[in-house]
N, C-alpha and C. Protein backbone atom coordinates (compact mmCIF):
# COMPACT_ATOMS: atom_id res chain seq x y z
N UNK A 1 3.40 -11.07 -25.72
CA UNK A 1 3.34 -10.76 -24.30
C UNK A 1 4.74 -10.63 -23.71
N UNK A 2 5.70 -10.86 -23.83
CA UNK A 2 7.45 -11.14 -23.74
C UNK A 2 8.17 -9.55 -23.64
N UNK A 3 7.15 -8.93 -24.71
CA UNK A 3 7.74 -7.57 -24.59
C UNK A 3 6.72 -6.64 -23.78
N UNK A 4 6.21 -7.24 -22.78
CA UNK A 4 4.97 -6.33 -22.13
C UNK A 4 5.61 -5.65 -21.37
N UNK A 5 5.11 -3.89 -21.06
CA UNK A 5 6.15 -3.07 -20.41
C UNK A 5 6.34 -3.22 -18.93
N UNK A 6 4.92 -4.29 -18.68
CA UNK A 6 5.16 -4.15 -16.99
C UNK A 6 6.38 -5.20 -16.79
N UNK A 7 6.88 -6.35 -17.89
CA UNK A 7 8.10 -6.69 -17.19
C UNK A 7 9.67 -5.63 -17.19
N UNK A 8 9.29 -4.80 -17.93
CA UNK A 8 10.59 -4.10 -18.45
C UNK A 8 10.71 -2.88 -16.80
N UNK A 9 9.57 -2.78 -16.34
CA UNK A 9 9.22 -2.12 -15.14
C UNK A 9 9.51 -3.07 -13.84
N UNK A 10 9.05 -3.68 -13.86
CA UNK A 10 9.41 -4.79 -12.74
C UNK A 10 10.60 -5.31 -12.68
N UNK A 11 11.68 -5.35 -14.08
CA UNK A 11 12.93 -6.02 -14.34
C UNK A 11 13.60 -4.65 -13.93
N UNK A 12 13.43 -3.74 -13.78
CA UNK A 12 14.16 -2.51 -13.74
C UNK A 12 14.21 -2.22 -12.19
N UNK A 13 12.92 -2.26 -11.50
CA UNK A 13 12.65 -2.24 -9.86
C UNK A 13 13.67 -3.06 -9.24
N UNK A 14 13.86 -4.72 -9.43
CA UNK A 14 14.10 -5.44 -9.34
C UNK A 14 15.61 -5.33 -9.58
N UNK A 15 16.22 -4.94 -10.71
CA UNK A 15 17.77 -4.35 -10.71
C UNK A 15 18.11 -3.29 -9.81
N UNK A 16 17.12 -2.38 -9.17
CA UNK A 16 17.86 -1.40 -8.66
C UNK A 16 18.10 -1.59 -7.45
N UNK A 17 17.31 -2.85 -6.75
CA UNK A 17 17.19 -3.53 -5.46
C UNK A 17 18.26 -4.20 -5.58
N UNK A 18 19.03 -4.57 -6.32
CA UNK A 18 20.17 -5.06 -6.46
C UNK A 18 21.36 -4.60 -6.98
N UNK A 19 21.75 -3.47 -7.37
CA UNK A 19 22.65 -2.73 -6.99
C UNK A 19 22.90 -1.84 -8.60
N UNK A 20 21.51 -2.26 -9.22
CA UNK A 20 21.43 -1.54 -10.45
C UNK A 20 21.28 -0.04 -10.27
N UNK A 21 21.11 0.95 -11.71
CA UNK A 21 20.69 1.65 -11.63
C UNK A 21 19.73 2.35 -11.11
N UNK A 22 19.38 2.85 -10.06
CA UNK A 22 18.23 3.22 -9.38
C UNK A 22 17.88 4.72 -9.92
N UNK A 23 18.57 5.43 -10.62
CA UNK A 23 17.61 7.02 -11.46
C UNK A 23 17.42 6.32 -12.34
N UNK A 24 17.90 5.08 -12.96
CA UNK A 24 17.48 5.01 -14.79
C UNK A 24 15.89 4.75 -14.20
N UNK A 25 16.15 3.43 -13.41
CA UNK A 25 14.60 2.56 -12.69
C UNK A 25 13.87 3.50 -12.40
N UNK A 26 14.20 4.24 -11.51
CA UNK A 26 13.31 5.40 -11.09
C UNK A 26 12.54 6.13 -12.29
N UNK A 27 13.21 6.65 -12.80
CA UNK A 27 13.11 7.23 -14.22
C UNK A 27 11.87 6.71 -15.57
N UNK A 28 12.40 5.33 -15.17
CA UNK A 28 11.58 4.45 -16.40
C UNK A 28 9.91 4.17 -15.56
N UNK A 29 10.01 3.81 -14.62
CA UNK A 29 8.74 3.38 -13.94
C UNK A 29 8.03 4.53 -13.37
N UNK A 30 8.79 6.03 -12.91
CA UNK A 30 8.33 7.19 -12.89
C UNK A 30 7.50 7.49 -14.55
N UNK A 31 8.13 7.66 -15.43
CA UNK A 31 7.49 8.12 -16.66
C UNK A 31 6.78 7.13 -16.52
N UNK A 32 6.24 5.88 -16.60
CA UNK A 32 5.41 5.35 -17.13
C UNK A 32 4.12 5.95 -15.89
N UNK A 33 4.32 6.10 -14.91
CA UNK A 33 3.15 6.14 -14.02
C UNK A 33 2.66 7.79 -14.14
N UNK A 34 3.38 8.77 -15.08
CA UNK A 34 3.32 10.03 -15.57
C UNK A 34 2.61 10.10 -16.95
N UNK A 35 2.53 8.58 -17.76
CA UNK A 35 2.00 8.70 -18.86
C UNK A 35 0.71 7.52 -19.70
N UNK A 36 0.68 6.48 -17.99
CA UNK A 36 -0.21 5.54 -18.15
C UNK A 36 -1.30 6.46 -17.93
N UNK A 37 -2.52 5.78 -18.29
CA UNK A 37 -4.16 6.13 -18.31
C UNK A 37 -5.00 5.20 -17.57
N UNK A 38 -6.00 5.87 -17.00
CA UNK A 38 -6.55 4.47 -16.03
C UNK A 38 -6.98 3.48 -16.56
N UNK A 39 -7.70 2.83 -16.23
CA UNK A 39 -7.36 2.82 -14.36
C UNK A 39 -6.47 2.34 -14.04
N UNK A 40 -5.89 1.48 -14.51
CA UNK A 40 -4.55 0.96 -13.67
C UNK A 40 -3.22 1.97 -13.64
N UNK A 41 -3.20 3.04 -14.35
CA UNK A 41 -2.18 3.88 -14.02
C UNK A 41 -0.58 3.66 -13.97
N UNK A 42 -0.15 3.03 -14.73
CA UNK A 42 0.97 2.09 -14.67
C UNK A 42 1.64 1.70 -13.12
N UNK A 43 2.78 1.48 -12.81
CA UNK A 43 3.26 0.66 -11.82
C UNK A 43 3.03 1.93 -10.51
N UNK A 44 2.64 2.68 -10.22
CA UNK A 44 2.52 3.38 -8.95
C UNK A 44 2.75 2.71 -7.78
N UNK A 45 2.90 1.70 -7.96
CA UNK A 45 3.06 0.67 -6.59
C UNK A 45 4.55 0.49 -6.53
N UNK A 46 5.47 0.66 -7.60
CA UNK A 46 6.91 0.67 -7.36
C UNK A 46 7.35 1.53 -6.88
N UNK A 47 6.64 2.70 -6.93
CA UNK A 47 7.25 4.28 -6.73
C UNK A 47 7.56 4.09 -5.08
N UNK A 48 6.93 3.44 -4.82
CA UNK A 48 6.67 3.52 -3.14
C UNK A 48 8.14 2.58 -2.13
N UNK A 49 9.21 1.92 -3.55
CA UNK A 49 9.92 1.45 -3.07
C UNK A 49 11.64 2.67 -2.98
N UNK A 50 10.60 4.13 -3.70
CA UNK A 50 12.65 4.84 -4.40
C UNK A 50 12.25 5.88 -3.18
N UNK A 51 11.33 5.66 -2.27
CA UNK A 51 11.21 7.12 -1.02
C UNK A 51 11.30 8.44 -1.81
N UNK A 52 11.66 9.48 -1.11
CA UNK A 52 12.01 10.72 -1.67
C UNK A 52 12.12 11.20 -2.98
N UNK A 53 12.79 10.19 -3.68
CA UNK A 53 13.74 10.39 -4.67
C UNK A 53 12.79 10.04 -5.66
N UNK A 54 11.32 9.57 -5.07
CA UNK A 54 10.06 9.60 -5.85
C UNK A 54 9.23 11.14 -6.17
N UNK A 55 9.75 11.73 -5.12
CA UNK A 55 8.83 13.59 -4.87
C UNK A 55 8.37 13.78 -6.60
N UNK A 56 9.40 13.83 -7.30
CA UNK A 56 9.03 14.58 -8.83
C UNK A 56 7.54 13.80 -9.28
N UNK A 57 7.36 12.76 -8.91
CA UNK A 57 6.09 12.02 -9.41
C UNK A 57 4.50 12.80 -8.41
N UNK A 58 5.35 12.85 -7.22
CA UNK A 58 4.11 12.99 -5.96
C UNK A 58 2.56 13.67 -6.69
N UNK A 59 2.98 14.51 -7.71
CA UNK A 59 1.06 15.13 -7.50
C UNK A 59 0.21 13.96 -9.14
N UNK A 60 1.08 13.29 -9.58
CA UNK A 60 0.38 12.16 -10.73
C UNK A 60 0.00 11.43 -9.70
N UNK A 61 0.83 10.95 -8.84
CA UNK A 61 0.45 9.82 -8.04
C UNK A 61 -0.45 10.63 -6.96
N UNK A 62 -1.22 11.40 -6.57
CA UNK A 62 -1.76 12.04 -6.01
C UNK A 62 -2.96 11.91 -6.64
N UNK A 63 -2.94 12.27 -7.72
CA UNK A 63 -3.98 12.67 -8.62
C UNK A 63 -4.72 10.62 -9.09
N UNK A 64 -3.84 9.89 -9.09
CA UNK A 64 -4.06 8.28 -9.13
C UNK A 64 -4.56 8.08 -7.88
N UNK A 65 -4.09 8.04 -6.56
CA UNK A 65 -4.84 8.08 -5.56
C UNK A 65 -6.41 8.46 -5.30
N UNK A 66 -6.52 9.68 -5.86
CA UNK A 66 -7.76 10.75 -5.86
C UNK A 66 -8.73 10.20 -6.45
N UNK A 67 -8.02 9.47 -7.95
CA UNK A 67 -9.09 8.83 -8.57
C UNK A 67 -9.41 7.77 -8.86
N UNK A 68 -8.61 6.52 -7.71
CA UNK A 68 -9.12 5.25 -8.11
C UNK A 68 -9.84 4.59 -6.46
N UNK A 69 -9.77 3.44 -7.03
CA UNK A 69 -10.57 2.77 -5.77
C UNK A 69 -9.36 1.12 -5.36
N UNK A 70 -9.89 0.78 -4.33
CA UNK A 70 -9.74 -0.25 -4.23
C UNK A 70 -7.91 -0.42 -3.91
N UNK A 71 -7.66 -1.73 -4.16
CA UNK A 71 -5.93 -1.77 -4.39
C UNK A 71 -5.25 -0.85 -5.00
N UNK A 72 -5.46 -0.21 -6.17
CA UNK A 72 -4.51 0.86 -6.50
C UNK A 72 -4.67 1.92 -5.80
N UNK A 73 -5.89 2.77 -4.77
CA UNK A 73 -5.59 3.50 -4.15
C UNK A 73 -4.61 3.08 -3.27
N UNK A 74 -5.06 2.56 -2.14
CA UNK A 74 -4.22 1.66 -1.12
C UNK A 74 -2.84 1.95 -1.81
N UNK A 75 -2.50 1.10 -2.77
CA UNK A 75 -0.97 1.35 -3.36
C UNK A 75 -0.33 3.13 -3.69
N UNK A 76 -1.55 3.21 -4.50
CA UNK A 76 -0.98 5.36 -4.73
C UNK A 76 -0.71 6.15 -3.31
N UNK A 77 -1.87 5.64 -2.07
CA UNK A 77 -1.28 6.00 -0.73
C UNK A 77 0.06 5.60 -0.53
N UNK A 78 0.38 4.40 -0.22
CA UNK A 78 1.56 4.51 0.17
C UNK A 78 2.59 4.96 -0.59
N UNK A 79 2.34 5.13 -1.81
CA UNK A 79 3.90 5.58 -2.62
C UNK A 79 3.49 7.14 -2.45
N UNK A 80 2.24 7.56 -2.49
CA UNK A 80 2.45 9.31 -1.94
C UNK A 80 3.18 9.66 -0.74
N UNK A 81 2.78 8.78 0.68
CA UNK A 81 3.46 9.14 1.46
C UNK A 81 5.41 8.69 1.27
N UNK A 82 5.46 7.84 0.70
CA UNK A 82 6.98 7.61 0.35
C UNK A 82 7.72 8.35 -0.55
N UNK A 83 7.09 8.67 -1.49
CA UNK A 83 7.62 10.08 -1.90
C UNK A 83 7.58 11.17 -1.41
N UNK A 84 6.67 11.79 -0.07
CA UNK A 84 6.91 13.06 0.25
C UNK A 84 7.00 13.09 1.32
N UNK A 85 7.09 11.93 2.29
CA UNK A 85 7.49 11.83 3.82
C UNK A 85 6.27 12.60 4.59
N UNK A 86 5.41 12.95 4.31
CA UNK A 86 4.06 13.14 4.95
C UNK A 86 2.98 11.79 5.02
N UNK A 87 2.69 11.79 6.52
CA UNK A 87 1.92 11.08 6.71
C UNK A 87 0.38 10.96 5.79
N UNK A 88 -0.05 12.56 5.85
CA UNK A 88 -1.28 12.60 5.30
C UNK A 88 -1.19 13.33 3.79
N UNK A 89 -2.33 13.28 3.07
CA UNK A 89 -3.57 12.26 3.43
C UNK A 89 -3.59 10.75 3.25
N UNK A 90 -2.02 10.69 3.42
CA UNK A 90 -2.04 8.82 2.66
C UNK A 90 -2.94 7.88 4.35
N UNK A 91 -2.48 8.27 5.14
CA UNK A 91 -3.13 7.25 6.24
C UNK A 91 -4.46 7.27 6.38
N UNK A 92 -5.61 8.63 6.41
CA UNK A 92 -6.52 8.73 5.67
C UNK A 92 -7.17 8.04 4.82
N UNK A 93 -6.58 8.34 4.06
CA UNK A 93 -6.98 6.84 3.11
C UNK A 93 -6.50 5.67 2.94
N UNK A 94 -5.77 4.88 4.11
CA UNK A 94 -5.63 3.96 4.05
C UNK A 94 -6.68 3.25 5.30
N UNK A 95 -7.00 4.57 6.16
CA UNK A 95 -7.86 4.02 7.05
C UNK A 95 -9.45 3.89 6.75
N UNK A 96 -9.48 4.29 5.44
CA UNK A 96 -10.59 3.79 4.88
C UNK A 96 -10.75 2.43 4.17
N UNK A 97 -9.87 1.74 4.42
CA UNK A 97 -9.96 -0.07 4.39
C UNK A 97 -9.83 -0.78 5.62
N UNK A 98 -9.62 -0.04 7.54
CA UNK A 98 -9.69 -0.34 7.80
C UNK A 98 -11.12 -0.48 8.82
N UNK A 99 -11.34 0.60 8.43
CA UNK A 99 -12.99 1.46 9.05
C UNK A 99 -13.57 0.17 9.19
N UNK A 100 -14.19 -0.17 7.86
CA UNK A 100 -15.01 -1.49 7.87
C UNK A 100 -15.00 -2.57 8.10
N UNK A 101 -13.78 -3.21 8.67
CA UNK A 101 -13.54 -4.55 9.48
C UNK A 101 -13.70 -4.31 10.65
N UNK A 102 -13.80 -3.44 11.26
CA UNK A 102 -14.15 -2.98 12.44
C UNK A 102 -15.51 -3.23 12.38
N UNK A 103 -16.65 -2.69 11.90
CA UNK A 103 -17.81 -2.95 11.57
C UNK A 103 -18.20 -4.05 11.05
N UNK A 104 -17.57 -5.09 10.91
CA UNK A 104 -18.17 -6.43 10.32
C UNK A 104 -17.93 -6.28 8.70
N UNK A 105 -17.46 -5.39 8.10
CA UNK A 105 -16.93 -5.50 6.46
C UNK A 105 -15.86 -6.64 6.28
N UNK A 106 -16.26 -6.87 4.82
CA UNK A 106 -15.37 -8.32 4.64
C UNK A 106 -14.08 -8.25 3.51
N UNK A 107 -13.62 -6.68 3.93
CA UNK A 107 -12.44 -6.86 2.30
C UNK A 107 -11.17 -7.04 3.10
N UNK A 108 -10.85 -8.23 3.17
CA UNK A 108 -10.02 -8.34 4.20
C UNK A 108 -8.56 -8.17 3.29
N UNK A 109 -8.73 -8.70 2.25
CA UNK A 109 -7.29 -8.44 1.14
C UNK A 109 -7.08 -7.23 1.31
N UNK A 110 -7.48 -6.12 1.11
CA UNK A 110 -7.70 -4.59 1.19
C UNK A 110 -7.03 -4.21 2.92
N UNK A 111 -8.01 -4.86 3.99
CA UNK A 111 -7.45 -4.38 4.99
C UNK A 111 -6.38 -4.98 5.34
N UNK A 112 -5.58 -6.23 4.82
CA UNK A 112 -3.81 -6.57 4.74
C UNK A 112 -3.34 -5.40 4.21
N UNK A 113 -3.63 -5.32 3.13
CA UNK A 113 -2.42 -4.18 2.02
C UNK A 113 -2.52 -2.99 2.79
N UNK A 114 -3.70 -2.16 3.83
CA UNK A 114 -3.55 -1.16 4.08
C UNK A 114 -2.66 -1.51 5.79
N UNK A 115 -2.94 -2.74 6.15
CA UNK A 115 -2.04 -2.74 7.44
C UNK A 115 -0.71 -2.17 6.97
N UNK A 116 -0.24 -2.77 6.09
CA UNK A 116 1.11 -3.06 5.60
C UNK A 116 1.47 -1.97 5.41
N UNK A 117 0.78 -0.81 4.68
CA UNK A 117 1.25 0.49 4.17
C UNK A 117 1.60 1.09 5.84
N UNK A 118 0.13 1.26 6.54
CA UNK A 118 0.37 1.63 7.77
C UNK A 118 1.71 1.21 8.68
N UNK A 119 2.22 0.15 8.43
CA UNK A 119 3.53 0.00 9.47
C UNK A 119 4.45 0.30 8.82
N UNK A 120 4.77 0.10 7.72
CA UNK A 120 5.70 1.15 6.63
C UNK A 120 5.59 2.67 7.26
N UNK A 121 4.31 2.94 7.18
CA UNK A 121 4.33 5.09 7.49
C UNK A 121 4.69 4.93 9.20
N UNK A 122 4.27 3.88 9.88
CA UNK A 122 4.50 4.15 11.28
C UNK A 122 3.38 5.04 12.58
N UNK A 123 2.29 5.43 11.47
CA UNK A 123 1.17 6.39 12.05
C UNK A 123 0.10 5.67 12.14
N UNK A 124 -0.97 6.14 13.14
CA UNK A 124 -2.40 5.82 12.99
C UNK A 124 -3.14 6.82 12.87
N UNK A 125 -4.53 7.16 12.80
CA UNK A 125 -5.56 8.00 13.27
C UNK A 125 -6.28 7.35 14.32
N UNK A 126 -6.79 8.21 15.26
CA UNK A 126 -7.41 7.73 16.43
C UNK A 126 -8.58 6.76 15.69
N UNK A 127 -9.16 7.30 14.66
CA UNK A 127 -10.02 6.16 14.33
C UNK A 127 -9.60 4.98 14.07
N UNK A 128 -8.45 4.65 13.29
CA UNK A 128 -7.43 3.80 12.70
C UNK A 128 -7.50 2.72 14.19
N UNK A 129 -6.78 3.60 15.05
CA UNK A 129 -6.36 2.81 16.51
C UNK A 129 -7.41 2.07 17.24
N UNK A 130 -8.63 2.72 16.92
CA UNK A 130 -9.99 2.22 17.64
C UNK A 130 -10.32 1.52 17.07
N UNK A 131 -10.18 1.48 15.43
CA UNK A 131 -10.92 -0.10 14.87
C UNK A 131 -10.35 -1.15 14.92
N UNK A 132 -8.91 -0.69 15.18
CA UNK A 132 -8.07 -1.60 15.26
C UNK A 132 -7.97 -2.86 16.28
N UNK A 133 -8.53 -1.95 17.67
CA UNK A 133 -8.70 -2.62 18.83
C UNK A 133 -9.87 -3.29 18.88
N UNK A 134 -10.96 -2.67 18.02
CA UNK A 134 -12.06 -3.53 18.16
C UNK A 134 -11.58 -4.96 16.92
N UNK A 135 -11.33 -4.58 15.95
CA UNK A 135 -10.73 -6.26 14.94
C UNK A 135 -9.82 -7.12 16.02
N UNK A 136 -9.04 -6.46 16.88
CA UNK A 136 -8.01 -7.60 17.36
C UNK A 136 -8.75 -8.03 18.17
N UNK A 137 -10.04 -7.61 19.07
CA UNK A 137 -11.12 -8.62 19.83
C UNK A 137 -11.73 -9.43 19.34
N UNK A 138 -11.86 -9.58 17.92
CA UNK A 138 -12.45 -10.80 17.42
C UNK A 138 -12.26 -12.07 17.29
N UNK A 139 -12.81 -13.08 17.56
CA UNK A 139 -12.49 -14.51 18.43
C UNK A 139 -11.81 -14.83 16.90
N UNK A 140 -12.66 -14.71 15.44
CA UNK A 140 -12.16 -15.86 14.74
C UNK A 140 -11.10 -15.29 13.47
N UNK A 141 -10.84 -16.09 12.46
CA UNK A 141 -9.67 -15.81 11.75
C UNK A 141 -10.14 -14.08 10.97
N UNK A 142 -9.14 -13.51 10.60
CA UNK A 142 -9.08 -12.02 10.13
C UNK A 142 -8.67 -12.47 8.36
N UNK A 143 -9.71 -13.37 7.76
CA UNK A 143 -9.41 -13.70 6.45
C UNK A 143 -10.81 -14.32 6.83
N UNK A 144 -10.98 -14.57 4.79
CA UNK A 144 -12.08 -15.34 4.56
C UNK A 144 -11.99 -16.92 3.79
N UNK A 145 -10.54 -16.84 3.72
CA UNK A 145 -10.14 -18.21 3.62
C UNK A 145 -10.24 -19.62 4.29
N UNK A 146 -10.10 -20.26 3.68
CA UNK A 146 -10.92 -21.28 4.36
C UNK A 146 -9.65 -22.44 4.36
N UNK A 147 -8.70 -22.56 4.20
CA UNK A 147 -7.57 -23.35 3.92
C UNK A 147 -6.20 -22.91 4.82
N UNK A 148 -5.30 -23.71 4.83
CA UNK A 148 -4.15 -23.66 5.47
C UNK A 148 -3.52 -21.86 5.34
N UNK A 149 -3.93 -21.22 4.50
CA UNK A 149 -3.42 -20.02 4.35
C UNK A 149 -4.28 -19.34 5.46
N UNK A 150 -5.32 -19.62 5.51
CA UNK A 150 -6.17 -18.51 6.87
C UNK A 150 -5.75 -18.51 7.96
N UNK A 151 -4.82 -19.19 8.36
CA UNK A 151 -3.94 -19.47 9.63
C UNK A 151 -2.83 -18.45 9.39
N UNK A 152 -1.73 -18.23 8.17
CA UNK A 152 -1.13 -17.28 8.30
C UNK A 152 -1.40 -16.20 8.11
N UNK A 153 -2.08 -15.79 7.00
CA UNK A 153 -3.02 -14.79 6.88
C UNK A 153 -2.99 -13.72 8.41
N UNK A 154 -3.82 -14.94 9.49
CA UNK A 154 -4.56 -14.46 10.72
C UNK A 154 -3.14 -13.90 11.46
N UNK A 155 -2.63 -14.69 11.77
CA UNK A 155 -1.34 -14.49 12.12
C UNK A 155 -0.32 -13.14 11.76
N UNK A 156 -0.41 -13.14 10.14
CA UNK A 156 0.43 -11.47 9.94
C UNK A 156 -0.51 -10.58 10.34
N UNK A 157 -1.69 -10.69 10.13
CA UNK A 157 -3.07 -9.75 10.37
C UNK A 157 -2.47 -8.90 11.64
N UNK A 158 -2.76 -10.50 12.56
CA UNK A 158 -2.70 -9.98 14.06
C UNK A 158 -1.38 -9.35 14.55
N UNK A 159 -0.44 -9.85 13.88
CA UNK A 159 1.09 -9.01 14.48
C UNK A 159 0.98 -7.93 13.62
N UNK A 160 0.54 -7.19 12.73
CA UNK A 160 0.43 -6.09 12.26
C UNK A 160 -0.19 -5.16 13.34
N UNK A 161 -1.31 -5.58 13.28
CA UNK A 161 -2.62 -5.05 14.76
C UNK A 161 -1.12 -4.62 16.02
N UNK A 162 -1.02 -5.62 16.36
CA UNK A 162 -0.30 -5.52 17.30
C UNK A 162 0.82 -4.60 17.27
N UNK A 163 1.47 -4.71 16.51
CA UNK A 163 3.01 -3.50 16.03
C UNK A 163 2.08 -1.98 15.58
N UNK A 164 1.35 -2.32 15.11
CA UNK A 164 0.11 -0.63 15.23
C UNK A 164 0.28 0.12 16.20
N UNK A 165 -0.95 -1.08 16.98
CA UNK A 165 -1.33 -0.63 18.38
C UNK A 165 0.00 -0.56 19.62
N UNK A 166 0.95 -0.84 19.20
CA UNK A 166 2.13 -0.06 20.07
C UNK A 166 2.59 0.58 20.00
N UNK A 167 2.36 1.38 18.38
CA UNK A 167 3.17 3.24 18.67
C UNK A 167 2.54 3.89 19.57
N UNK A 168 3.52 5.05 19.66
CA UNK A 168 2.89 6.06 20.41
C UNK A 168 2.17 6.91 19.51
């Protein structure tokens, strides 16, 4: 397990955030997300940290988006829009994790990761904005945790909501 590639990917992300090579990193964690197989699709979730300089990947990671569910979409959204500086269709589909907390749905892990992408892109959809306002009316915690973490949890939840619902 020592030589597993996701550390050699993560050790590489992790150097370039620090003043490493950022084309080798790019490079190494790009090919792998160009030559992994699903579902997990290799690291697509790093891509979303090199912006632009991700574009050469944009239609694999497009095509990973298209065809998964759950957290790795969520993740292939935001590294699509970070590689090509278009909002859509990544918010789109990120506002399809938030649709259903609005409605009483309970994937609340899902609707964190897609807040998060969303204040990263800086956009909503009017639907986005409306469910949004209806979740921040809800009296009780925005998690299903039941421990000292459902307090912060609630807390980033709600200042996310909040930094949303104040763009223009």
């Amino acid at each position: 397990m020592e030589n597993w590639p996701g550390y050699h990917w993560k050790a590489a992300w992790a150097a370039s955030h620090m003043g490493g090579d950022r084309t080798a990193a790019l490079r190494l964690i790009g090919d792998a997300v160009l030559t992994e197989e699903g579902p997990c699709y290799g690291p697509v979730h790093l891509l979303a940290d090199f912006g632009t300089s991700a574009a050469p990947y944009a239609d694999r990671v497009r095509h990973i988006m298209e065809n998964t569910q759950g957290l790795r979409r969520a993740q292939a959204a935001l590294a699509l829009w970070s590689g090509t500086g278009e909002p859509e269709p990544s918010i789109s589909v990120l506002e399809e994790f938030v649709l259903p907390i609005a409605d009483g749905g309970e994937g609340y892990e899902l609707f964190g990761e897609a807040l998060r992408a969303l204040v990263r892109i800086g956009t909503l959809t009017p639907a986005a904005r409306a469910a949004l306002r209806t979740v921040r009316g809800f009296d009780g915690r925005l998690t299903r945790e039941r421990n000292y973490e459902a307090f912060l949890q609630d807390e980033e939840l709600r200042a996310a909501i909040e930094y949303l619902l104040a763009l223009p």
